[in-house]
Protein backbone atom coordinates (compact mmCIF):
# COMPACT_ATOMS: atom_id res chain seq x y z
CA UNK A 1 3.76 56.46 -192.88
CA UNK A 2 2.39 57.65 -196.67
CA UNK A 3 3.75 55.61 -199.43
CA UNK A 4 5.62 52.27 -199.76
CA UNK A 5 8.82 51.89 -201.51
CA UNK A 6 8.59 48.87 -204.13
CA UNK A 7 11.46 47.42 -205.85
CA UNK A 8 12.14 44.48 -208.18
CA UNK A 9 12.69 41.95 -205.18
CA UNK A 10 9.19 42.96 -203.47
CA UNK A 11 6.54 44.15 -206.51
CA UNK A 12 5.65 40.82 -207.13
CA UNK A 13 4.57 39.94 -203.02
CA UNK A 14 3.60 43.89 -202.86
CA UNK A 15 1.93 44.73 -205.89
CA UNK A 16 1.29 41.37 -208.43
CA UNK A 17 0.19 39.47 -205.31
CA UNK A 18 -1.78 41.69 -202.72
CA UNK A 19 -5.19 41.31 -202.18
CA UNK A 20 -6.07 44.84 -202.69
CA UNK A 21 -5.93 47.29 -205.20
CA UNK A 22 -2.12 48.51 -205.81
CA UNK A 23 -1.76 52.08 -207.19
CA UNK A 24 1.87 52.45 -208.15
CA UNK A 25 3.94 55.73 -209.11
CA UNK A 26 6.42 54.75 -211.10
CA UNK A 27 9.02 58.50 -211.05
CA UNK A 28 12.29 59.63 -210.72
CA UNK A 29 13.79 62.18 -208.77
CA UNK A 30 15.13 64.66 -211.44
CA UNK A 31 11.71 64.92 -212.08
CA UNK A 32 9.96 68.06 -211.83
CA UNK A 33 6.03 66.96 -211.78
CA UNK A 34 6.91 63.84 -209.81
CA UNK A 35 8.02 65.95 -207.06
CA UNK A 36 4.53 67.35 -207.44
CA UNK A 37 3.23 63.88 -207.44
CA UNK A 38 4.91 62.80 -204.22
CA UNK A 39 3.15 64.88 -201.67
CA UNK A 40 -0.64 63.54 -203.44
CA UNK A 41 0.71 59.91 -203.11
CA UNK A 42 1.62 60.06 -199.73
CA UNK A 43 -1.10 61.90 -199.01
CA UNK A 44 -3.59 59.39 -200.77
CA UNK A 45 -1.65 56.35 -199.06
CA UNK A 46 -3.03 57.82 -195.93
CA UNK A 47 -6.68 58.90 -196.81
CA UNK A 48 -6.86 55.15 -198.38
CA UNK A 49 -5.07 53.09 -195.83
CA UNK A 50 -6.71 49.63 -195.50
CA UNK A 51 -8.86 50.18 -199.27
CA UNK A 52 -5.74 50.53 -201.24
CA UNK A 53 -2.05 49.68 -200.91
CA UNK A 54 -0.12 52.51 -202.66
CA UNK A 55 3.72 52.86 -203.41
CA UNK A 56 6.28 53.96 -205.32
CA UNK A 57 8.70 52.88 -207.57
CA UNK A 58 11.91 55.15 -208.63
CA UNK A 59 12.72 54.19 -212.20
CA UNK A 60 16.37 55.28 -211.77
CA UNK A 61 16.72 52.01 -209.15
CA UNK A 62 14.14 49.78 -210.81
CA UNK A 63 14.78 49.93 -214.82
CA UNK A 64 13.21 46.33 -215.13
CA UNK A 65 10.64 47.17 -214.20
CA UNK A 66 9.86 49.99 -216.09
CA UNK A 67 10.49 48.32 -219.05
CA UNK A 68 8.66 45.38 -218.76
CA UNK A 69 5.34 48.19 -217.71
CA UNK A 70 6.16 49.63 -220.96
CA UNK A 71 6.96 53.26 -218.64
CA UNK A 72 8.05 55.31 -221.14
CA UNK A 73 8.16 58.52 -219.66
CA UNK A 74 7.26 60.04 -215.73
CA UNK A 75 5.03 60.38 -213.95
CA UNK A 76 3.62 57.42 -214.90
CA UNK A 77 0.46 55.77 -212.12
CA UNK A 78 -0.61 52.19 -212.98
CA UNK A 79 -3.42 50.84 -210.98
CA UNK A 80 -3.06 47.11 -210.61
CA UNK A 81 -6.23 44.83 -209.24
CA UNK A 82 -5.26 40.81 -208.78
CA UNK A 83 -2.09 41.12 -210.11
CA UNK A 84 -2.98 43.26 -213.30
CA UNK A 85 -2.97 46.63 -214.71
CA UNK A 86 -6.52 48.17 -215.35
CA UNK A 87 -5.41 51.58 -215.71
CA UNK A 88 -2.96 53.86 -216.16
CA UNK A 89 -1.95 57.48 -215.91
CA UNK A 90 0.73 59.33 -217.65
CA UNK A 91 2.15 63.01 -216.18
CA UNK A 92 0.66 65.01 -213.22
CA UNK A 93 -3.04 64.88 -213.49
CA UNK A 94 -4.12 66.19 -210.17
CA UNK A 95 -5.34 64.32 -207.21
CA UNK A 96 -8.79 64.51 -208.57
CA UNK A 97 -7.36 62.48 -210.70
CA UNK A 98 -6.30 59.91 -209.00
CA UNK A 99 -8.83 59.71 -206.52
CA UNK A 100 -11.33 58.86 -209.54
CA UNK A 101 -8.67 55.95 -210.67
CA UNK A 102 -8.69 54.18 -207.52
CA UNK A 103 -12.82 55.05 -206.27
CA UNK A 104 -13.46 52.49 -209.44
CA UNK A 105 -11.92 49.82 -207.79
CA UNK A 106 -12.79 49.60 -204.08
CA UNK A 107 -15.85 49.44 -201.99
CA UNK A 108 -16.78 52.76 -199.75
């Protein structure tokens, strides 16, 4: 299945709402490391299914919301936990990288 697709008329029920941790890759798809990015994300959306909801947003669709998450350039990976953002990520770090963002945040 890998990621979710969120848009402006679901990230508030998807992300701002959910119950679990929401790890969110906010790219576009003239992007070079974002293409790197996709395969980890969908890849993570399966090794975390049921711990973590994870999606992603394409900034080229969704321009509201990357302004109002301050996005100012790709990739950028907000983790969001009851409706806020506790951390962020901006370019390609790795999954390592990821998987240390969202093992703060849920219970093995």
């Amino acid at each position: 299945m890998g990621a979710i697709q969120f848009k402006a008329d679901n990230f508030e029920s998807e992300v701002l709402k959910a119950k679990e941790p929401v790890l969110v890759d906010f790219f576009a798809p003239w992007c070079g490391p974002c293409k790197l990015l996709g395969s980890v994300i969908d890849e993570l959306a399966e090794n975390y299914k049921g711990k973590v909801k994870i999606g992603k947003v394409n900034i080229d669709g969704a321009e509201e919301l990357a302004q109002k998450y301050n996005v100012m350039g790709v990739p950028t990976v907000i983790l969001f936990v009851g409706g806020k953002e506790v951390e962020r990520k901006v370019g390609f770090v790795g999954k390592e990288g990821y998987e240390e963002m969202i093992k703060k945040f849920i219970k093995e």
